[in-house]
N, C-alpha and C. Protein backbone atom coordinates (compact mmCIF):
# COMPACT_ATOMS: atom_id res chain seq x y z
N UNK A 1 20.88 34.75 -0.16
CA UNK A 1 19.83 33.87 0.27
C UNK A 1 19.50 34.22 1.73
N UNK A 2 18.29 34.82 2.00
CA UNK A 2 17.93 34.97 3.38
C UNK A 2 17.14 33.25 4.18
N UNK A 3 17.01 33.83 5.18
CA UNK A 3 16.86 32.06 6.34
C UNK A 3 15.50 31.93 5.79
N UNK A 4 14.81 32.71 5.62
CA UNK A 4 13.29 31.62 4.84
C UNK A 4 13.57 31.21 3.26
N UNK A 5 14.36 31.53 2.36
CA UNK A 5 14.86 30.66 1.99
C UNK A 5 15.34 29.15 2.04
N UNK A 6 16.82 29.52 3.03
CA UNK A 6 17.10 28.46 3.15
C UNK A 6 16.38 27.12 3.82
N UNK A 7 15.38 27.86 4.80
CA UNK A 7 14.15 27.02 5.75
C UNK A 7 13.36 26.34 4.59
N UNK A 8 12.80 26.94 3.71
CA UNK A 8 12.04 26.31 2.82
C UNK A 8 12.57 25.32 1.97
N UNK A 9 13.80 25.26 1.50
CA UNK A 9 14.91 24.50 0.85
C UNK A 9 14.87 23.51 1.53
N UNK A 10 15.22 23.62 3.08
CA UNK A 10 14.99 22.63 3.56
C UNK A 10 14.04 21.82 3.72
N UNK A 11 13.01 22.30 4.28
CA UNK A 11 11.66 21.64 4.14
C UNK A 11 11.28 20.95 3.39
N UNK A 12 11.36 21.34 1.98
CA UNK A 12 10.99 20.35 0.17
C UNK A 12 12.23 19.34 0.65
N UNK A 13 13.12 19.24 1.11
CA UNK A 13 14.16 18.36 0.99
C UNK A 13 14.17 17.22 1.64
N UNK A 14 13.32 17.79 3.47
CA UNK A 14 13.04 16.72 3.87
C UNK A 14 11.85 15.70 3.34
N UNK A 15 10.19 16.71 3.20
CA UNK A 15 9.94 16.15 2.55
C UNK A 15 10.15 15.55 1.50
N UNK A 16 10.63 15.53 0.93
CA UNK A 16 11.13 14.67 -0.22
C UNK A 16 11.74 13.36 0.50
N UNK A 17 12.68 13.37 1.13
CA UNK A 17 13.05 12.66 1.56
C UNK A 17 12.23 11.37 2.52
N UNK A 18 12.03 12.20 3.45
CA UNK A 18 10.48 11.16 3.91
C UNK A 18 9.38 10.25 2.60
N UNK A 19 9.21 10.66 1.67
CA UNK A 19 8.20 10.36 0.56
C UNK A 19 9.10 9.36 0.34
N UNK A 20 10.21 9.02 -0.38
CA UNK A 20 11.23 8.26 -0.78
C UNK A 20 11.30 7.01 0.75
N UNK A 21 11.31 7.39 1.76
CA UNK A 21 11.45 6.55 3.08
C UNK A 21 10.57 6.04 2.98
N UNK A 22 9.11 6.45 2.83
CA UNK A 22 7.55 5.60 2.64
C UNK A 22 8.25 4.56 1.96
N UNK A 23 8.54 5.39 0.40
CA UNK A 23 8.34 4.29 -0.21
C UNK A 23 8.69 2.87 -0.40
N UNK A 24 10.14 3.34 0.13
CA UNK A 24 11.20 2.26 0.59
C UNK A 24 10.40 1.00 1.19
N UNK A 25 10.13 1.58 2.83
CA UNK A 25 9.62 0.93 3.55
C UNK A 25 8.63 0.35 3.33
N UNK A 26 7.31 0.43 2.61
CA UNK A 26 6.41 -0.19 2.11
C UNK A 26 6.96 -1.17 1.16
N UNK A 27 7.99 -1.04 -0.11
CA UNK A 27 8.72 -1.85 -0.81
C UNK A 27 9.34 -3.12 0.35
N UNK A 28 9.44 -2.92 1.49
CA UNK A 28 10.62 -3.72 2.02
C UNK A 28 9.38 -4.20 2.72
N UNK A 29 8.46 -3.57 3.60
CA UNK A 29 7.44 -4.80 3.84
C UNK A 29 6.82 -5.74 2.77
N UNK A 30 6.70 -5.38 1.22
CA UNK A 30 5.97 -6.44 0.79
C UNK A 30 6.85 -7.37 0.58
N UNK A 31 8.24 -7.33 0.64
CA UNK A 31 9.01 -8.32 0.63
C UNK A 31 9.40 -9.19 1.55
N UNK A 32 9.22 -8.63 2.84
CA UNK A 32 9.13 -9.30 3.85
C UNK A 32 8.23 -10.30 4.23
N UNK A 33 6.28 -9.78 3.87
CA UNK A 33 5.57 -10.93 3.91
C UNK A 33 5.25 -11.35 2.48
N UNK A 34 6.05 -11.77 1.47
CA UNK A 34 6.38 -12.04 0.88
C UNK A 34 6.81 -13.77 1.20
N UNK A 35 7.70 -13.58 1.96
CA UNK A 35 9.02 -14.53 2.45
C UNK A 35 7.80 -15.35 3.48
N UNK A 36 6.53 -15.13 3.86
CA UNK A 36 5.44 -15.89 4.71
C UNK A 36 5.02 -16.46 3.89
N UNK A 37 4.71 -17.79 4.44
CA UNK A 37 3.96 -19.04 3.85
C UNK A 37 2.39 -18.67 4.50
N UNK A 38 1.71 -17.29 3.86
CA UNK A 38 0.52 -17.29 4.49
C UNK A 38 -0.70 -16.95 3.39
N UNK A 39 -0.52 -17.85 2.18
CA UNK A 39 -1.25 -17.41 0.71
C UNK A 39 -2.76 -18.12 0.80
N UNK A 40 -2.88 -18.89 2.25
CA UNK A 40 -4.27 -19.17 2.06
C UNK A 40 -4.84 -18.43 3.08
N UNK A 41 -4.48 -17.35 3.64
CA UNK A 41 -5.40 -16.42 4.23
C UNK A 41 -5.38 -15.34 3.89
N UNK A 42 -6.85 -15.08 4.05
CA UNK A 42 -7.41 -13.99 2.94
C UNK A 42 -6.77 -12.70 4.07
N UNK A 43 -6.45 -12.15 4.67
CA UNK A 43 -5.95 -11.10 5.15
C UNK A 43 -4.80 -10.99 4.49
N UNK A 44 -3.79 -11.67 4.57
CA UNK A 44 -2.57 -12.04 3.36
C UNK A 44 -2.61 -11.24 2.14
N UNK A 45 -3.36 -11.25 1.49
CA UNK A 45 -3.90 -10.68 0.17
C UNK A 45 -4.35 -9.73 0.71
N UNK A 46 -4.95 -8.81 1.61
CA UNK A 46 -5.55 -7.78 1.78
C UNK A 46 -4.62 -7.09 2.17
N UNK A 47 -3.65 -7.04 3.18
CA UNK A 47 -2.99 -6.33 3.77
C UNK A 47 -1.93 -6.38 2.24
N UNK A 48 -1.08 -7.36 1.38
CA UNK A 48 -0.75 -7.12 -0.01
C UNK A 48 -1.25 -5.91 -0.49
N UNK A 49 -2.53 -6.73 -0.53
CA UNK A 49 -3.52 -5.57 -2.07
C UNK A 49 -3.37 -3.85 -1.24
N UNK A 50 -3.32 -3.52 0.10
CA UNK A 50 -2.92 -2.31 0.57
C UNK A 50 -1.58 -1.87 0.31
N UNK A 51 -0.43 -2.55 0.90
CA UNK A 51 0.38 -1.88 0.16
C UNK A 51 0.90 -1.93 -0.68
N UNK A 52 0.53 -2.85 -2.19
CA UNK A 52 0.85 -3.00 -3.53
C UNK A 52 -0.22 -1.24 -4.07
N UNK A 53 -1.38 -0.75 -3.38
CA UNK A 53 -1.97 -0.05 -3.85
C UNK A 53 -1.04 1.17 -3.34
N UNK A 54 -0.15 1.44 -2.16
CA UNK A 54 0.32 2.57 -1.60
C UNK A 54 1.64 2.98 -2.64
N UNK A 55 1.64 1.99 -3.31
CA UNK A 55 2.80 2.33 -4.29
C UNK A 55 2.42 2.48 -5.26
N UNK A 56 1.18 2.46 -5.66
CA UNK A 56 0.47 2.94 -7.38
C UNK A 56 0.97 1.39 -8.25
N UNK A 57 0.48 0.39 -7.66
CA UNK A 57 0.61 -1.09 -8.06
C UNK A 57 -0.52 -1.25 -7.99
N UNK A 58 -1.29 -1.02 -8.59
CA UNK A 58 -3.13 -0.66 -8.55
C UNK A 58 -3.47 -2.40 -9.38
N UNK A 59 -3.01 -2.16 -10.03
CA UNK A 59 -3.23 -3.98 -10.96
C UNK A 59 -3.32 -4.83 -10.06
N UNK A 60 -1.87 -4.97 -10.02
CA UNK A 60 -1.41 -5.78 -8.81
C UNK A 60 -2.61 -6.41 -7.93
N UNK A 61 -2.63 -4.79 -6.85
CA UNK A 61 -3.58 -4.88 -5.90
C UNK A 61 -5.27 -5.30 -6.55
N UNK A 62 -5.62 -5.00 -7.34
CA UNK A 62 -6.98 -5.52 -7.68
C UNK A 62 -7.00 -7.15 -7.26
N UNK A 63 -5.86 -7.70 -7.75
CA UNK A 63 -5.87 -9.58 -8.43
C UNK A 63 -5.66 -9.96 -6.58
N UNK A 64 -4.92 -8.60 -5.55
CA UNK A 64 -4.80 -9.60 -4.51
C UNK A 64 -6.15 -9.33 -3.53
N UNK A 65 -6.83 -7.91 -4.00
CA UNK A 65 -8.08 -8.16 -3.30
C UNK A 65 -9.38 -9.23 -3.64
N UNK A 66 -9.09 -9.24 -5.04
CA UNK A 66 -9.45 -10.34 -5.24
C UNK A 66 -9.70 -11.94 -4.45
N UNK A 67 -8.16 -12.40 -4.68
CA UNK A 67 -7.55 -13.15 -4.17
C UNK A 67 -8.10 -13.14 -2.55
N UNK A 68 -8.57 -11.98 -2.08
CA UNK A 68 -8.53 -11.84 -0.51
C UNK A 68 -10.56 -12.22 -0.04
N UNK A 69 -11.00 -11.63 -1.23
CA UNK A 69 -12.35 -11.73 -1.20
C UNK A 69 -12.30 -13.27 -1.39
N UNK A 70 -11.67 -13.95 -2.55
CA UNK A 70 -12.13 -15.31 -2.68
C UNK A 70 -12.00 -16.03 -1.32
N UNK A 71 -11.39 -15.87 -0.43
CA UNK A 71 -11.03 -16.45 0.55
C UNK A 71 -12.15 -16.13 2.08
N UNK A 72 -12.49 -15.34 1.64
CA UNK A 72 -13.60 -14.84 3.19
C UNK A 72 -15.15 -15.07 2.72
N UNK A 73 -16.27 -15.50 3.66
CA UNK A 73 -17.41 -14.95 3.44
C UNK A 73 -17.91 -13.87 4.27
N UNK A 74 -17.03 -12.99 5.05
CA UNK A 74 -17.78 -12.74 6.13
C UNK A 74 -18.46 -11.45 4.94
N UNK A 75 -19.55 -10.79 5.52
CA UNK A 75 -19.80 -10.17 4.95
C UNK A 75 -19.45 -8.91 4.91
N UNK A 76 -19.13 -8.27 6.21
CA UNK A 76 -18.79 -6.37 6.37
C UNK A 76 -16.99 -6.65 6.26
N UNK A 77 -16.48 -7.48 6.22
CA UNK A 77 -15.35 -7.81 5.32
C UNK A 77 -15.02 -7.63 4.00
N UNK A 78 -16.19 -8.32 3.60
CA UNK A 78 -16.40 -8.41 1.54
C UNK A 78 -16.36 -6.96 1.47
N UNK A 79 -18.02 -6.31 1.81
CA UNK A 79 -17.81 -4.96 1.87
C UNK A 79 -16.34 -3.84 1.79
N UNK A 80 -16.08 -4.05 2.67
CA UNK A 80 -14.91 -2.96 2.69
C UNK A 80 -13.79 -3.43 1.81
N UNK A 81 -13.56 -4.77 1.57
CA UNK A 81 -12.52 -4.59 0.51
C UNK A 81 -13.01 -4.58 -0.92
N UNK A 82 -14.31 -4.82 -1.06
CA UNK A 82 -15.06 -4.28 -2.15
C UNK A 82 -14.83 -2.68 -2.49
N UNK A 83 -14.79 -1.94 -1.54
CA UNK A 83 -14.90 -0.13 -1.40
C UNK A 83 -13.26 -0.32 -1.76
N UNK A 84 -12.66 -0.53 -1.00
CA UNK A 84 -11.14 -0.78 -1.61
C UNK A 84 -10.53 -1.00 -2.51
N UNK A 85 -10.84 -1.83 -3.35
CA UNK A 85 -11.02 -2.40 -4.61
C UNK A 85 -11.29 -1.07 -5.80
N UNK A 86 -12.28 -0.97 -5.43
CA UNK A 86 -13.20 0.05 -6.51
C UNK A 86 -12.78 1.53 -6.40
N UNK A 87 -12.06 1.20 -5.46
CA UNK A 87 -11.62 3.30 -4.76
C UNK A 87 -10.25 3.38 -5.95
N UNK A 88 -9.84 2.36 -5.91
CA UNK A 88 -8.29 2.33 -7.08
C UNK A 88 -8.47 2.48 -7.69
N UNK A 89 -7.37 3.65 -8.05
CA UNK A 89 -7.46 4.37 -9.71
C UNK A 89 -7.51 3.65 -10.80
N UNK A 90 -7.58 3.66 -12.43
CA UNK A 90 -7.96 2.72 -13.00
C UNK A 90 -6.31 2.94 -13.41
């Protein structure tokens, strides 16, 4: 095994590793505001419906952008979590 070998071995490894750390960490924030008593503000549900979507919880995230739209009128608000919404895979 020559050193670009082993360099590249490494590399897939860390990455890998980092990908797995995302995921973690996104898992451990939604549990964290989770544990907030903050279900009547619509950011609540938005910042949710983001990282329920960063984990391929695409369902999920639809019902909390939802949930996030019912709660706002502003309008360039609606907008963008409208684009958000609709950008998720089916």
């Amino acid at each position: 095994m020559n050193i670009y070998t082993v360099a590249a071995i490494w590399m897939a490894l860390a990455l890998g590793a980092s990908l797995i750390s995302i995921r973690v960490g996104i898992a451990v924030a939604l549990a964290e505001i989770d544990i907030l008593d903050l279900a009547e503000y619509y950011l609540f549900h938005a910042v949710r419906a983001d990282l329920l979507s960063s984990v391929g919880r695409n369902d999920e995230a639809r019902g909390e952008y939802a949930s996030a739209l019912a709660r706002t009128s502003n309008a360039a608000e609606r907008a963008f979590m409208e684009r958000a919404r609709n950008a998720l895979p089916a």
